[in-house]
Protein backbone atom coordinates (compact mmCIF):
# COMPACT_ATOMS: atom_id res chain seq x y z
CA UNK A 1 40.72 179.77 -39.85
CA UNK A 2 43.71 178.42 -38.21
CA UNK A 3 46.97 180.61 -37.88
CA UNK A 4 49.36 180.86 -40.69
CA UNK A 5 52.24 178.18 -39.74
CA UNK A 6 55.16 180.09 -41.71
CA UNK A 7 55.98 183.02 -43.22
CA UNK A 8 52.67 183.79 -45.66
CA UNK A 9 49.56 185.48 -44.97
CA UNK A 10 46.09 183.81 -45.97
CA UNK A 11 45.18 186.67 -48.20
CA UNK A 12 46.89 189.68 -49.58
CA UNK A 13 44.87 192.85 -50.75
CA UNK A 14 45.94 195.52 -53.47
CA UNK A 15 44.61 199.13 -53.76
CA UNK A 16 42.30 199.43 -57.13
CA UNK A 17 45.02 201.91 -58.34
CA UNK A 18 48.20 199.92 -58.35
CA UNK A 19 50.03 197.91 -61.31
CA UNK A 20 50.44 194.47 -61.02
CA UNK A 21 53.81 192.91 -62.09
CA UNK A 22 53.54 189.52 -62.71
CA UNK A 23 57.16 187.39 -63.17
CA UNK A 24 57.37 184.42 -65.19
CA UNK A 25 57.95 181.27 -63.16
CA UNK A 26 62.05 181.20 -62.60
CA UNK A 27 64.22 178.33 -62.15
CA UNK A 28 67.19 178.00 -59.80
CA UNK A 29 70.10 179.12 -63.09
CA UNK A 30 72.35 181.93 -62.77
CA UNK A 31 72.35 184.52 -65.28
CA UNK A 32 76.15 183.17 -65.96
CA UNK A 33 73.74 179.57 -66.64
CA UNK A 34 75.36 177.80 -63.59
CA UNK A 35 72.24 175.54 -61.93
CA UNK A 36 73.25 174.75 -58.54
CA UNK A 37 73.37 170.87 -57.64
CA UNK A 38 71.03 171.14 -54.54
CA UNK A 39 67.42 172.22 -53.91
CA UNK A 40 68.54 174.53 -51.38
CA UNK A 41 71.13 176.61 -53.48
CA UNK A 42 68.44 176.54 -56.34
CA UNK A 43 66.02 178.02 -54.42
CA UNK A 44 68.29 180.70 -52.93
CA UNK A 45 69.14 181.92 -56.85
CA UNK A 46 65.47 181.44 -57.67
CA UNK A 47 64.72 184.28 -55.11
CA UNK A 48 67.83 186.46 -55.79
CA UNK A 49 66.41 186.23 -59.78
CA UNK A 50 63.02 187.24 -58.39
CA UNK A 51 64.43 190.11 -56.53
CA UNK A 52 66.48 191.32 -59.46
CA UNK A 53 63.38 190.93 -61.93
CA UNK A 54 61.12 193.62 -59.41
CA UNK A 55 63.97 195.44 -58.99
CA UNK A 56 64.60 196.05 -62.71
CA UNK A 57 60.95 197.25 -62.74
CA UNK A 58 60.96 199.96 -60.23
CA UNK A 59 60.14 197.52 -57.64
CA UNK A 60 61.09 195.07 -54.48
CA UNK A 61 60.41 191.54 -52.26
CA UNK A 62 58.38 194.09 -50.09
CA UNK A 63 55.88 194.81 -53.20
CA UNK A 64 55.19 190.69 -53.45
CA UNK A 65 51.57 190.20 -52.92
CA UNK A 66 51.45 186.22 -54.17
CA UNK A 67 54.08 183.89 -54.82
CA UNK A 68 53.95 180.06 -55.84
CA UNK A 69 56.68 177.53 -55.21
CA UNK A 70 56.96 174.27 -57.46
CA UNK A 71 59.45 172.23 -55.99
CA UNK A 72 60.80 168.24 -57.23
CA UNK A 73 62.81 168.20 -54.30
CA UNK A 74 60.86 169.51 -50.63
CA UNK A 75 63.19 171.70 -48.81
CA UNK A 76 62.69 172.15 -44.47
CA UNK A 77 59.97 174.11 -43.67
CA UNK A 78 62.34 176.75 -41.62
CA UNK A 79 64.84 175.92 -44.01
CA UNK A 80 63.00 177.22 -46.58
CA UNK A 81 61.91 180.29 -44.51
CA UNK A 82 65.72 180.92 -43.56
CA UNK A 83 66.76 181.23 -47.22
CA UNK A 84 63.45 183.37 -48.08
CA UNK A 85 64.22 185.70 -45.24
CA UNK A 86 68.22 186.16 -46.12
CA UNK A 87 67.03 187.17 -49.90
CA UNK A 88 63.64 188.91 -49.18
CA UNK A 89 63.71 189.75 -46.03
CA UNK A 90 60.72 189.57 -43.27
CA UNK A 91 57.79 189.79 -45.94
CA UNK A 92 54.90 187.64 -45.71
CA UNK A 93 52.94 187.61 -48.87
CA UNK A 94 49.94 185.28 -49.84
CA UNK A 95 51.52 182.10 -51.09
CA UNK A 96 51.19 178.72 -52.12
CA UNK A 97 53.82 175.47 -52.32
CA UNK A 98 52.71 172.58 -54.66
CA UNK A 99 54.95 169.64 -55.12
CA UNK A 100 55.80 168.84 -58.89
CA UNK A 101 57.12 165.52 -59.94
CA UNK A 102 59.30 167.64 -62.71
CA UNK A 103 59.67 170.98 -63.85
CA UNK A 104 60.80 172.37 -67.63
CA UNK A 105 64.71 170.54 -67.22
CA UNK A 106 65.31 167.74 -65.11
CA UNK A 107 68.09 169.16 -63.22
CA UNK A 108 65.59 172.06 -62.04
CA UNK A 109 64.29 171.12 -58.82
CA UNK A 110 62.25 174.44 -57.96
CA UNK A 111 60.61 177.34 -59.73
CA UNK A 112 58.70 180.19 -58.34
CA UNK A 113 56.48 182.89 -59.75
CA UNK A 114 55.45 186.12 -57.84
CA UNK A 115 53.01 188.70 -58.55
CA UNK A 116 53.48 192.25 -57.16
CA UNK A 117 51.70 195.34 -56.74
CA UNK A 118 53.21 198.66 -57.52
CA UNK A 119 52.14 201.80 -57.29
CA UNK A 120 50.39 203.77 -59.30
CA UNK A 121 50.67 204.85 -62.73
């Protein structure tokens, strides 16, 4: 199998004894319910409410196991990996991006679910 290109792994494995989490997918809005007008800055606050979702459940970007991307709008390849990296740090979790010709709201233009593993109960 050829090398990962960016900052993913092929495959991800979790211990029989951990929790899952699983987050709903979230959309670039601010808890104050400001939507940034680019991609970019959407996908930025779509990590940041990712982070603050594990975080609020005992857990962090390094627990991420899986996460999926929908974007409307494609964002750089190292751009994307830039902004991941500021918010997440150097993780590279299993993960798939799938182009969407719309998501819930037209003015969202990227939404992301994650699933992480945490430790044991």
């Amino acid at each position: 199998m050829v090398a990962p290109y960016g900052a993913y792994s092929h495959a991800a494995v979790v211990s029989a004894q951990a929790r899952l989490l699983f987050t709903s997918g979230q959309v670039g809005e601010t808890r104050d319910g400001v939507i940034p007008p680019t991609v970019e800055e959407q996908y930025k606050v779509v990590l940041t409410n990712i982070a603050n979702t594990l975080a609020a459940n005992g857990a962090s970007p390094a627990n991420i196991v899986k996460l999926t991307t929908y974007l409307v709008t494609p964002i750089a390849p190292a751009r994307m990996r830039a902004i991941r990296e500021e918010v997440f740090g150097d993780i590279k979790p299993a993960a798939t991006m799938i182009p969407v010709p719309k998501l819930a709201a037209p003015e969202y233009l990227v939404e992301m679910e994650a699933v992480a593993a945490l430790a044991s109960c």
